[in-house]
PDB file of N, CA and C in Angstrom:
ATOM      1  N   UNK A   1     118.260 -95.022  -0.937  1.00  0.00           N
ATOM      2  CA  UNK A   1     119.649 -95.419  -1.071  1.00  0.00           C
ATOM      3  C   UNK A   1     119.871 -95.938  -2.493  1.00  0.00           C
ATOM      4  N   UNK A   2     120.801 -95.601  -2.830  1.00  0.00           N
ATOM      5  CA  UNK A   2     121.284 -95.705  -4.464  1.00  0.00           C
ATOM      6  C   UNK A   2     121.462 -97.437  -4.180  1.00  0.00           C
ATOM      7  N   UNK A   3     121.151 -98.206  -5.439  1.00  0.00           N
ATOM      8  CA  UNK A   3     121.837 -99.505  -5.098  1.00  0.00           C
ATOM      9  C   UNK A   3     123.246-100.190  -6.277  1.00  0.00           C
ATOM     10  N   UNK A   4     123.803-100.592  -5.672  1.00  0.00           N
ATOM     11  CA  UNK A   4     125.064-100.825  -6.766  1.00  0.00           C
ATOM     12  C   UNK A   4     125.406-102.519  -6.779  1.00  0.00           C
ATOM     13  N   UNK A   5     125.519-103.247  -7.551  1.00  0.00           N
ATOM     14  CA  UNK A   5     126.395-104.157  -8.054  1.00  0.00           C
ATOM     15  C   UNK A   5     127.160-105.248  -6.829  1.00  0.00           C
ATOM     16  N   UNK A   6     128.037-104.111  -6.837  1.00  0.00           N
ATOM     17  CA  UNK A   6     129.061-104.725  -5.772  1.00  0.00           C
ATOM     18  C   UNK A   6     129.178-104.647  -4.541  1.00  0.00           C
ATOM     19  N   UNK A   7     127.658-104.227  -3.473  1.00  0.00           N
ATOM     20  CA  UNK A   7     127.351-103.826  -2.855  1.00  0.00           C
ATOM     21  C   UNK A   7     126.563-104.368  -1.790  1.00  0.00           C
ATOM     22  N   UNK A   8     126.953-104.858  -0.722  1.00  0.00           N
ATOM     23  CA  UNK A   8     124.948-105.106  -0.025  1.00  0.00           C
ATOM     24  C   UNK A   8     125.168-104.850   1.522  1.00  0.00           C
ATOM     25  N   UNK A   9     123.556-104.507   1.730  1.00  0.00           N
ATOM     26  CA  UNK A   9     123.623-103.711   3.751  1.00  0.00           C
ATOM     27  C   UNK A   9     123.177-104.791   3.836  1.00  0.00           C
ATOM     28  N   UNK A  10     123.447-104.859   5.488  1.00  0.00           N
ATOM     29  CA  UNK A  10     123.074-105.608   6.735  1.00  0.00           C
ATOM     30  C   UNK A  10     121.876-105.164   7.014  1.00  0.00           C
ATOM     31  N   UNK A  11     120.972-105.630   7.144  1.00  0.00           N
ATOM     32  CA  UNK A  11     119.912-105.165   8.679  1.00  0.00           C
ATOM     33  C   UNK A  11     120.091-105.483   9.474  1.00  0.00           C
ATOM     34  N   UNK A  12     120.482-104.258  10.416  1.00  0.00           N
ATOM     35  CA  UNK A  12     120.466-105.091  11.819  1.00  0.00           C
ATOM     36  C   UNK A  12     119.849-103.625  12.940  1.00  0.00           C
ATOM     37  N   UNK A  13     119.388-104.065  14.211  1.00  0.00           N
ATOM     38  CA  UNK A  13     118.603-103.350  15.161  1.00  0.00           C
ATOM     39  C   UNK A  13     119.952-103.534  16.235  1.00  0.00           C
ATOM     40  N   UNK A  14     119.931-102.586  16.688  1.00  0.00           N
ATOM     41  CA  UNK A  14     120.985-102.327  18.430  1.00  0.00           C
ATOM     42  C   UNK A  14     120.338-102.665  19.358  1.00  0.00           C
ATOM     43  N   UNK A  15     120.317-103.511  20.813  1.00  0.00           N
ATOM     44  CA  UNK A  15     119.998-103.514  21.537  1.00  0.00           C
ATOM     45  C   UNK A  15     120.959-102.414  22.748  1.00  0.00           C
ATOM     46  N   UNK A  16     120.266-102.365  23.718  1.00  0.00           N
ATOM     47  CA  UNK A  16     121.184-101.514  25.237  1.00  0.00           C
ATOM     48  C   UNK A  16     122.213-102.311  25.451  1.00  0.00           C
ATOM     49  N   UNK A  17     122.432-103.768  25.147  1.00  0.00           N
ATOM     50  CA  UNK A  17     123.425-104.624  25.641  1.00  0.00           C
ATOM     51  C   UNK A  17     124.517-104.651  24.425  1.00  0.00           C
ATOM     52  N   UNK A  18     124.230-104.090  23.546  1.00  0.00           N
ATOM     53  CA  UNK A  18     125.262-104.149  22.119  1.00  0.00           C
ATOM     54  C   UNK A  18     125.822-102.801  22.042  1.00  0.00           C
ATOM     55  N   UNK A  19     125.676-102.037  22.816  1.00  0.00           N
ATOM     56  CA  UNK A  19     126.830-100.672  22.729  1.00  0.00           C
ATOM     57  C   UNK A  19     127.018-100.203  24.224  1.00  0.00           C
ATOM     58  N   UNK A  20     128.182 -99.442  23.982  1.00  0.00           N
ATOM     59  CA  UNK A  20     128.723 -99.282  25.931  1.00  0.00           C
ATOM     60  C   UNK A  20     127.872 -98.696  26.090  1.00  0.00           C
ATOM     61  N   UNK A  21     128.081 -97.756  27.189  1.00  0.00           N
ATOM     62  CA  UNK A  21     127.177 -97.250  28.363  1.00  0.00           C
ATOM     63  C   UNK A  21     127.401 -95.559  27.632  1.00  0.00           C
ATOM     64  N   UNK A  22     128.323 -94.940  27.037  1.00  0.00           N
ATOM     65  CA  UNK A  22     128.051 -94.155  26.389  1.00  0.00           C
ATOM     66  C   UNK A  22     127.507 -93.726  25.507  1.00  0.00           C
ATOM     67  N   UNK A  23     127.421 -95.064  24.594  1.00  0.00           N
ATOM     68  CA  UNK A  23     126.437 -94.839  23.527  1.00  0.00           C
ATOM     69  C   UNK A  23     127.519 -94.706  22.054  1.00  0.00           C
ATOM     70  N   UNK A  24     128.537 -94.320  22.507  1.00  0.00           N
ATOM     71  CA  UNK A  24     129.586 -94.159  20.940  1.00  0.00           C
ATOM     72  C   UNK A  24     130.288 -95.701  20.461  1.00  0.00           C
ATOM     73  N   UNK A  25     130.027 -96.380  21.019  1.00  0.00           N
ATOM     74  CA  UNK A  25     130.922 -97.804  20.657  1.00  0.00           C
ATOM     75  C   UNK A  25     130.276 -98.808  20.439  1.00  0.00           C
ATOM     76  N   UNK A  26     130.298-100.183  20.191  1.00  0.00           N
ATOM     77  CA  UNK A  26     129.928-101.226  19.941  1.00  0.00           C
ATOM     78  C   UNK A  26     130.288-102.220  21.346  1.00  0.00           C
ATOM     79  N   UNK A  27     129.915-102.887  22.170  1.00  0.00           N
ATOM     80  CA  UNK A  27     130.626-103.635  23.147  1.00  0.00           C
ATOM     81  C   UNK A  27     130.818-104.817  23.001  1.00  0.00           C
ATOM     82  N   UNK A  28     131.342-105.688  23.437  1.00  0.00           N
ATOM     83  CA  UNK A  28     131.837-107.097  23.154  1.00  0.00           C
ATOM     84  C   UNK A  28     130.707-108.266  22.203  1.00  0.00           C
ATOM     85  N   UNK A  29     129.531-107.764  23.030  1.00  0.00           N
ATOM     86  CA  UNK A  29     127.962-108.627  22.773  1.00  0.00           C
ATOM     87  C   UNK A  29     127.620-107.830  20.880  1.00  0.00           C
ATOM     88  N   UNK A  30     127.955-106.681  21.503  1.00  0.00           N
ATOM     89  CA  UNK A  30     127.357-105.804  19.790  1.00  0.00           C
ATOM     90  C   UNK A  30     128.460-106.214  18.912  1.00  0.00           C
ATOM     91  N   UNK A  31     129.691-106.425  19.806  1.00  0.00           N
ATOM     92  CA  UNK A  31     130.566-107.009  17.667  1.00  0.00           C
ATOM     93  C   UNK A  31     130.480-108.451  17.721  1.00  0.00           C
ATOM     94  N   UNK A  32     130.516-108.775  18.732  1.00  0.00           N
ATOM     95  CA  UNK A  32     130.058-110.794  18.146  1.00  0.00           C
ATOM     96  C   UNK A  32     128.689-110.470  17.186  1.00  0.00           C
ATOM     97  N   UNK A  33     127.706-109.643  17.746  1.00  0.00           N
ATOM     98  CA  UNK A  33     126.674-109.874  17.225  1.00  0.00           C
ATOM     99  C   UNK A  33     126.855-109.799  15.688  1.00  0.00           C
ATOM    100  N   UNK A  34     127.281-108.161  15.326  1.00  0.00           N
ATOM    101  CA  UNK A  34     128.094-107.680  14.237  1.00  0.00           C
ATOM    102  C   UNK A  34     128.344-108.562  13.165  1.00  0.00           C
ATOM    103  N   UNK A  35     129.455-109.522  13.528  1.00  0.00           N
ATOM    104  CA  UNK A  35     130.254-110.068  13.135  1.00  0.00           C
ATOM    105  C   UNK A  35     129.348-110.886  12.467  1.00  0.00           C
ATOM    106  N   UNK A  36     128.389-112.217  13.340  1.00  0.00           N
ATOM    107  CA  UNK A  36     127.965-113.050  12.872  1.00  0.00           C
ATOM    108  C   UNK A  36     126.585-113.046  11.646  1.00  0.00           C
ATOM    109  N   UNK A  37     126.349-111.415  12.105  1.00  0.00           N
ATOM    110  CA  UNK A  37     125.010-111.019  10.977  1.00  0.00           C
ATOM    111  C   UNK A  37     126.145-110.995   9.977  1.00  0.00           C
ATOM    112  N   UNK A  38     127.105-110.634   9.819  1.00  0.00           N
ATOM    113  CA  UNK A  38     127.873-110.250   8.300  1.00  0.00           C
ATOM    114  C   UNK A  38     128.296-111.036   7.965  1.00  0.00           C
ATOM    115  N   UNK A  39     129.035-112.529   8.814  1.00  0.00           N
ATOM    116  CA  UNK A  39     129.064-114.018   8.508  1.00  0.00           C
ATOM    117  C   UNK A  39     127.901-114.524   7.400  1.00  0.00           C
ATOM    118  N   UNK A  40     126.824-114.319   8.503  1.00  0.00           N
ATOM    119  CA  UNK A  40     125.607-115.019   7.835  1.00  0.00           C
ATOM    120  C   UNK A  40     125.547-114.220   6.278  1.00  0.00           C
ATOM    121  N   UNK A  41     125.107-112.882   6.461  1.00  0.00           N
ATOM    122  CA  UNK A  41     124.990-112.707   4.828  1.00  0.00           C
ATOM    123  C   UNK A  41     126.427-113.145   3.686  1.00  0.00           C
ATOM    124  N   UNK A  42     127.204-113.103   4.347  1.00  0.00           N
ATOM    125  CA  UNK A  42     128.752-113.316   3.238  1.00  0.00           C
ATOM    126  C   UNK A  42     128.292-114.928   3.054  1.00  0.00           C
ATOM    127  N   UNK A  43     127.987-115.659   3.869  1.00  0.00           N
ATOM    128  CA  UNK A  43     127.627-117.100   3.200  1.00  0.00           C
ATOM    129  C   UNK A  43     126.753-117.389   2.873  1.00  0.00           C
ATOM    130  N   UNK A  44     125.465-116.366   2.553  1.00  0.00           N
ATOM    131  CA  UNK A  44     124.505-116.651   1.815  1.00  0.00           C
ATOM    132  C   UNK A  44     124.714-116.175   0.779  1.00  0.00           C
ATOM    133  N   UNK A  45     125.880-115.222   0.022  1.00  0.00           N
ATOM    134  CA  UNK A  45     126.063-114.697  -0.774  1.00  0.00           C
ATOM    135  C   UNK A  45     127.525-115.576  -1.989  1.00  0.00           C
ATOM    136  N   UNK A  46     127.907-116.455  -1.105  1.00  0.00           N
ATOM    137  CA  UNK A  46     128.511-117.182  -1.402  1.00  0.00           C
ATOM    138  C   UNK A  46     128.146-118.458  -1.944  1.00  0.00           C
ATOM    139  N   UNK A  47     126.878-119.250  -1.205  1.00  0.00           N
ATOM    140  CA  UNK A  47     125.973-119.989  -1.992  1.00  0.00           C
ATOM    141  C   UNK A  47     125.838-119.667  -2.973  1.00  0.00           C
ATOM    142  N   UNK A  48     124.835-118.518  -3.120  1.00  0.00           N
ATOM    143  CA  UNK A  48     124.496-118.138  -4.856  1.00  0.00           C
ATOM    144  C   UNK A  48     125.312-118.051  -5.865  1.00  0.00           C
ATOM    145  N   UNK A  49     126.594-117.628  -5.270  1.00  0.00           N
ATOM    146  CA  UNK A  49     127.625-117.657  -6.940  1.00  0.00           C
ATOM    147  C   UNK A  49     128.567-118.933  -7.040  1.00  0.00           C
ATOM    148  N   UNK A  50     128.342-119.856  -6.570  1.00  0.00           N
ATOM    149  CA  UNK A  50     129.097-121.101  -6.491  1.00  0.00           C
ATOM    150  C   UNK A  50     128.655-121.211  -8.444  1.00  0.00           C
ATOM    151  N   UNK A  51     129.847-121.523  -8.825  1.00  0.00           N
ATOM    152  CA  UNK A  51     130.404-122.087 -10.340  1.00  0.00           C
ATOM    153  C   UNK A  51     131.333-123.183 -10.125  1.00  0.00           C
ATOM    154  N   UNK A  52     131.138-123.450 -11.315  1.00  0.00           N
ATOM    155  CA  UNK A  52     132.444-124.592 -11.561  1.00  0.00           C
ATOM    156  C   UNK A  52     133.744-123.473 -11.920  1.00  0.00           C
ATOM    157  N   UNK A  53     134.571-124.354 -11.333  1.00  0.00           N
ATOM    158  CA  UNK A  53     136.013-123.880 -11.421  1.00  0.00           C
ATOM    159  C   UNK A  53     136.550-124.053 -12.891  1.00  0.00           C
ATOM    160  N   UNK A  54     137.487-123.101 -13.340  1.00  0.00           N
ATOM    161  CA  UNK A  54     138.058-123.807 -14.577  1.00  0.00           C
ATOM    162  C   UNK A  54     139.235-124.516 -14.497  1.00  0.00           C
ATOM    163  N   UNK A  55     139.327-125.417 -14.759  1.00  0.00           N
ATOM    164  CA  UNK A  55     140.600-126.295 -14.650  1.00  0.00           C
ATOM    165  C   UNK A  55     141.594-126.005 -16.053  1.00  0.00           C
ATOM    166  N   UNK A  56     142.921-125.814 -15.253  1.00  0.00           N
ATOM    167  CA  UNK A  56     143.936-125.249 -16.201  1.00  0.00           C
ATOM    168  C   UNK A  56     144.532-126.801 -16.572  1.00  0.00           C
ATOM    169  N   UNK A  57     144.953-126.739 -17.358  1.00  0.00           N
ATOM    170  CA  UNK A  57     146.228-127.823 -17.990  1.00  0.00           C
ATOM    171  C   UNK A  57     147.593-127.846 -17.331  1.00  0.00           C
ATOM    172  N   UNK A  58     148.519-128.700 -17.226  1.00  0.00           N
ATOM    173  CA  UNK A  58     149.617-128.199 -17.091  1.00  0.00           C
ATOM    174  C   UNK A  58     150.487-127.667 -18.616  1.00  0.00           C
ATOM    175  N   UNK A  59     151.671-127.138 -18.184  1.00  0.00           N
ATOM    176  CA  UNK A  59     152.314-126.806 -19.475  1.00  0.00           C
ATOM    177  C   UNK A  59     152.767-127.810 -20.839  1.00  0.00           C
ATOM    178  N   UNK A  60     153.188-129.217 -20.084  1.00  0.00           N
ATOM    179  CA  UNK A  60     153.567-130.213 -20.918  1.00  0.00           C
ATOM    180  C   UNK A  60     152.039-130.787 -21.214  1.00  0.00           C
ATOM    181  N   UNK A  61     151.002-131.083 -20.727  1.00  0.00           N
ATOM    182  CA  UNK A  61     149.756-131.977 -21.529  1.00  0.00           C
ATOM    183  C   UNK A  61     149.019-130.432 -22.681  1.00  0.00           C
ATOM    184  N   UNK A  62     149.305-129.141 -21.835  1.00  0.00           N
ATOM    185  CA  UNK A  62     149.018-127.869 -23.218  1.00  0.00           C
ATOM    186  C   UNK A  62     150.427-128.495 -24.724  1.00  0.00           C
ATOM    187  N   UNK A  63     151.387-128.443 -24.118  1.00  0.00           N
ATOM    188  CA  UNK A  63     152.405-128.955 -25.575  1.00  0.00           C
ATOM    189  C   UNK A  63     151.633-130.195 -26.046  1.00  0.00           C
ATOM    190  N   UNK A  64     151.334-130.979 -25.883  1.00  0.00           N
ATOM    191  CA  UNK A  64     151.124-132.089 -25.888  1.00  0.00           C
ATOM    192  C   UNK A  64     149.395-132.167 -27.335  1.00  0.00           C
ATOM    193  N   UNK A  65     148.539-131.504 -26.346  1.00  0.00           N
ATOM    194  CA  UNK A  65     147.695-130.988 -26.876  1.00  0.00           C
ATOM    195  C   UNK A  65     147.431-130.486 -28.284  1.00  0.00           C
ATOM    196  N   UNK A  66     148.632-129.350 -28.174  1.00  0.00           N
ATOM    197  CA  UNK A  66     149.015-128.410 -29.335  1.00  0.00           C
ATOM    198  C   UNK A  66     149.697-128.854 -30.633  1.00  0.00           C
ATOM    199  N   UNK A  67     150.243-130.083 -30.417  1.00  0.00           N
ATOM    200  CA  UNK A  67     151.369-130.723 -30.727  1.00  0.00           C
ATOM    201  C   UNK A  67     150.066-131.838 -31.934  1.00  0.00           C
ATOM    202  N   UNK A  68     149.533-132.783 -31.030  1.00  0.00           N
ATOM    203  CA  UNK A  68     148.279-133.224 -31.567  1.00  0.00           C
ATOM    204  C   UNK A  68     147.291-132.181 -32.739  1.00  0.00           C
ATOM    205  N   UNK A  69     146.556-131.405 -31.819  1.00  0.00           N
ATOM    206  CA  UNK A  69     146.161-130.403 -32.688  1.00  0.00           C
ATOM    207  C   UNK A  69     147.094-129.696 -34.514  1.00  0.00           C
ATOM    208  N   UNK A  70     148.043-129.598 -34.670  1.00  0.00           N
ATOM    209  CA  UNK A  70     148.751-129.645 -36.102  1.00  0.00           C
ATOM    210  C   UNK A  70     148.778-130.674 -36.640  1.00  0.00           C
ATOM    211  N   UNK A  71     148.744-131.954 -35.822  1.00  0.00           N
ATOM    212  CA  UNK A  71     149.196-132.924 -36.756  1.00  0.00           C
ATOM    213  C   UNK A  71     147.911-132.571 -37.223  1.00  0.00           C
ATOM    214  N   UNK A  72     146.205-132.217 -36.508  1.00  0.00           N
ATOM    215  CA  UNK A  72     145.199-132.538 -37.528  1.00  0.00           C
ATOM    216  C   UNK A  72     145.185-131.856 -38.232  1.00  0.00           C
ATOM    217  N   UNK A  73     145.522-130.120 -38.276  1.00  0.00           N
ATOM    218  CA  UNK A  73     145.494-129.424 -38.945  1.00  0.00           C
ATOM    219  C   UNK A  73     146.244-129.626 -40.551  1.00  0.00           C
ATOM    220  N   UNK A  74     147.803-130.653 -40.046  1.00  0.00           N
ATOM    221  CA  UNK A  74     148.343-130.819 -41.375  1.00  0.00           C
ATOM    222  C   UNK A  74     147.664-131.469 -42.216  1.00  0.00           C
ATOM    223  N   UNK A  75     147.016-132.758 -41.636  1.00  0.00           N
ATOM    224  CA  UNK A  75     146.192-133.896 -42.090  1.00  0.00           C
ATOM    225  C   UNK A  75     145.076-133.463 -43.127  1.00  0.00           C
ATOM    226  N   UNK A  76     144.135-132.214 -42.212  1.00  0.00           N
ATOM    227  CA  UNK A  76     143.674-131.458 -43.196  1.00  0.00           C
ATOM    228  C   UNK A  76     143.355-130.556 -44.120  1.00  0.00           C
ATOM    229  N   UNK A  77     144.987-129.980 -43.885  1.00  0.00           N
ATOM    230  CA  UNK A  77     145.348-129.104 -45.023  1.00  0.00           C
ATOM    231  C   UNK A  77     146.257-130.259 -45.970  1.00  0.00           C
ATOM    232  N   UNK A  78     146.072-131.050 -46.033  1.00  0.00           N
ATOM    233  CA  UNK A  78     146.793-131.546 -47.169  1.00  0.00           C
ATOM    234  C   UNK A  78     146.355-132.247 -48.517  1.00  0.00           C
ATOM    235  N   UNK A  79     146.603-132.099 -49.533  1.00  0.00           N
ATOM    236  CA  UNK A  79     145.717-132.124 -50.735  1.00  0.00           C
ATOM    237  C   UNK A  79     144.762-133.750 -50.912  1.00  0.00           C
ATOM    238  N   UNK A  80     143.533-133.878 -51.331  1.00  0.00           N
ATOM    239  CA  UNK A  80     143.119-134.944 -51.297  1.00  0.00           C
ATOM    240  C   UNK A  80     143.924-135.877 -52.597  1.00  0.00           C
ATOM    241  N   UNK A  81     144.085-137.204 -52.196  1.00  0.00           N
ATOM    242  CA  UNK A  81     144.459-138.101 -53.284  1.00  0.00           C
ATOM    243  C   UNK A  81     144.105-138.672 -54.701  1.00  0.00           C
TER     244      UNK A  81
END
């Protein structure tokens, strides 16, 4: 199997009690089961990429900021004495 990036399988085994009696479906026991193997890997996969968030500014402390920032810039573009 090719492997990619953005990608990952389940392992999982069928029991007689996890698909109907025909054999083409999944039954109530086989998608809880389903479900909770793909739970489990999505939150182990979620552990690993935990980062810090970036925290935005609001618009007035960015003016604010920016506003500060020129005065230093004037301060030090301006000729020494």
């Amino acid at each position: 199997m090719k492997t990619v990036d953005h990608a990952v399988t389940v392992q999982t085994t069928s029991t007689r009690n996890d698909i109907t009696k025909h054999g083409l479906h999944l039954s109530m026991t086989g998608k809880e089961r389903m479900a909770n193997l793909i739970w489990k890997k999505i939150k182990t996969l979620l552990a690993k990429q935990r980062k810090l968030a970036i925290i935005m500014q609001w618009k007035e402390n960015h003016k604010d900021i920016m506003q500060e920032e020129d005065k230093i810039n004037v301060k030090n573009d301006s000729p020494p004495n």
